[in-house]
Protein backbone atom coordinates (compact mmCIF):
# COMPACT_ATOMS: atom_id res chain seq x y z
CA UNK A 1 3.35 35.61 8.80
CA UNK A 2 0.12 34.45 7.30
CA UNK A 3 -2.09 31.51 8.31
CA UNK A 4 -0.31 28.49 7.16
CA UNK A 5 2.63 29.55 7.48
CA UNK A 6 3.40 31.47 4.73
CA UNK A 7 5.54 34.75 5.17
CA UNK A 8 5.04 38.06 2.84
CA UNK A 9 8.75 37.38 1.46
CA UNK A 10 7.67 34.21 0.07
CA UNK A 11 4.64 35.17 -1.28
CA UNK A 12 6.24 38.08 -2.87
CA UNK A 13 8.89 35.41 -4.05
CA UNK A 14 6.07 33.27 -5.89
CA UNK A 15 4.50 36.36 -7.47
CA UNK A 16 7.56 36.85 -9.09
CA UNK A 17 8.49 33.55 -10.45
CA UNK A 18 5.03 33.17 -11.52
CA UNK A 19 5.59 36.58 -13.44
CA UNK A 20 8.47 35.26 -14.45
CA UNK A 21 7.25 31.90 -15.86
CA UNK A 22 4.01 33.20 -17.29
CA UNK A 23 4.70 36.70 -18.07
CA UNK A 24 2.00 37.87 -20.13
CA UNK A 25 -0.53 34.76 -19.96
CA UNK A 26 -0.32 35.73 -15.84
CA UNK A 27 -4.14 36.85 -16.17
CA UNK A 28 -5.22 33.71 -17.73
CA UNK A 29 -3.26 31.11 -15.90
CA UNK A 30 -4.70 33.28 -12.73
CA UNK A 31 -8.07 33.14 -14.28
CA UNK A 32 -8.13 29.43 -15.08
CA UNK A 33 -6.79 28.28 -11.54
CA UNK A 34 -9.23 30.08 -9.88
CA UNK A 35 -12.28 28.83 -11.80
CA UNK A 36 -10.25 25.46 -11.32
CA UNK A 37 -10.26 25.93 -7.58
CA UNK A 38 -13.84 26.92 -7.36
CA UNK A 39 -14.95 23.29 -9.18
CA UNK A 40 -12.66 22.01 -6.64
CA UNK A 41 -14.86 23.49 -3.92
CA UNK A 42 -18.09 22.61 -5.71
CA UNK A 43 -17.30 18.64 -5.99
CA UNK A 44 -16.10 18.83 -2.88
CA UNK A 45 -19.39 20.54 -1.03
CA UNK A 46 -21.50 18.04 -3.20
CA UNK A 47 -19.40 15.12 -1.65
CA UNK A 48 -20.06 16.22 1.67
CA UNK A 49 -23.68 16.62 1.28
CA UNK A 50 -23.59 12.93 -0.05
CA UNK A 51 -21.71 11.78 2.47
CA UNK A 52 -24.02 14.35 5.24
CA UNK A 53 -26.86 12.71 3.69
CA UNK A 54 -25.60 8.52 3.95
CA UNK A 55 -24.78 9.10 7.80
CA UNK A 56 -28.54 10.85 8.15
CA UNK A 57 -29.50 7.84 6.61
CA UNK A 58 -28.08 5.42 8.76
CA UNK A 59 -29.29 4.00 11.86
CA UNK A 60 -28.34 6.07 14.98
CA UNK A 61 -24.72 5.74 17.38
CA UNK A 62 -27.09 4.30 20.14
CA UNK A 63 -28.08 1.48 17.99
CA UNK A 64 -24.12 0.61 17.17
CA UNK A 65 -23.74 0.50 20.58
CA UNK A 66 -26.15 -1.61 21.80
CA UNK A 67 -25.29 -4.21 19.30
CA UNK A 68 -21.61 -3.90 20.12
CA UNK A 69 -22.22 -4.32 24.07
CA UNK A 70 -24.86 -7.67 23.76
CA UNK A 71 -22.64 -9.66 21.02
CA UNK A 72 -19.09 -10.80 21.78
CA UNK A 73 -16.09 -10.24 19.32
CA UNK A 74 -15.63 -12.50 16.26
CA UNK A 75 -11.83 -12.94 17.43
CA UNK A 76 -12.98 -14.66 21.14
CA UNK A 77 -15.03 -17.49 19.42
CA UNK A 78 -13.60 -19.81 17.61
CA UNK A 79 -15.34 -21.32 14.69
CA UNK A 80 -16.46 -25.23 14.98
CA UNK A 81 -14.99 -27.71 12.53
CA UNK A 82 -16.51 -29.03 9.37
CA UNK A 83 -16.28 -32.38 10.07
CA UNK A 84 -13.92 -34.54 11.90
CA UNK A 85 -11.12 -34.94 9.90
CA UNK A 86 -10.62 -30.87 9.65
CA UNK A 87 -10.48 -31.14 13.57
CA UNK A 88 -6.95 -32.67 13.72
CA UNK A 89 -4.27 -30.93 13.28
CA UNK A 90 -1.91 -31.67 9.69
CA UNK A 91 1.69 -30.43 8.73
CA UNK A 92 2.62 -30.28 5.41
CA UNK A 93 4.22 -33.28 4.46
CA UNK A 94 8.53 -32.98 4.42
CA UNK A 95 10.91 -35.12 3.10
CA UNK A 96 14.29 -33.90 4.52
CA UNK A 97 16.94 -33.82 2.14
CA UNK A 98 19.49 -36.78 1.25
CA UNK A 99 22.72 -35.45 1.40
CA UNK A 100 23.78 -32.40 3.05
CA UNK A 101 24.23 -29.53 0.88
CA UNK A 102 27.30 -28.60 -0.27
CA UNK A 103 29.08 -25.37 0.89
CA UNK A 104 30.49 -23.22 -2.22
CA UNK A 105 33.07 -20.64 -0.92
């Protein structure tokens, strides 16, 4: 079995359903996924070097943590009201219904 899990039967399975399917464009459907593949790669190492580049960038781990330890968590503090009317609390204002409602069966 190969890495990731592909056997020899069922790669000589897909080389002949792709023979099969493509018959004599086989060289040029092979030729145009691998060049396909290869951009693939290309954007992808670019994106990593952005992305290697943006973290080199930013301010160190030790920093992060330092911050995180001397501040306390926005969800323990609880923010202070605008003014006092927003400090009481106000349901939504319900008028129950008149009649009961009717049961359709």
């Amino acid at each position: 079995m190969l890495p990731g899990g592909v056997s020899s039967y069922e790669m000589i399975l897909v080389g002949i359903v792709a023979l099969l399917l493509f018959g004599k464009n086989l060289p040029d459907v092979a030729r145009k996924a691998g060049k396909s593949l290869a951009e693939f790669k290309r954007g992808m190492m670019g994106l990593q070097r952005e992305f290697q580049s943006a973290m080199d960038d930013s301010p160190s781990k030790s920093s992060y943590s330092r911050t995180a330890s001397t501040t306390t968590p926005a969800a323990s503090r609880r923010p202070e009201p605008l003014d006092d009317r927003m400090a009481e609390v106000r349901a939504p204002r319900f008028a129950p219904p008149a009649a009961p409602p009717h049961a359709d069966s």
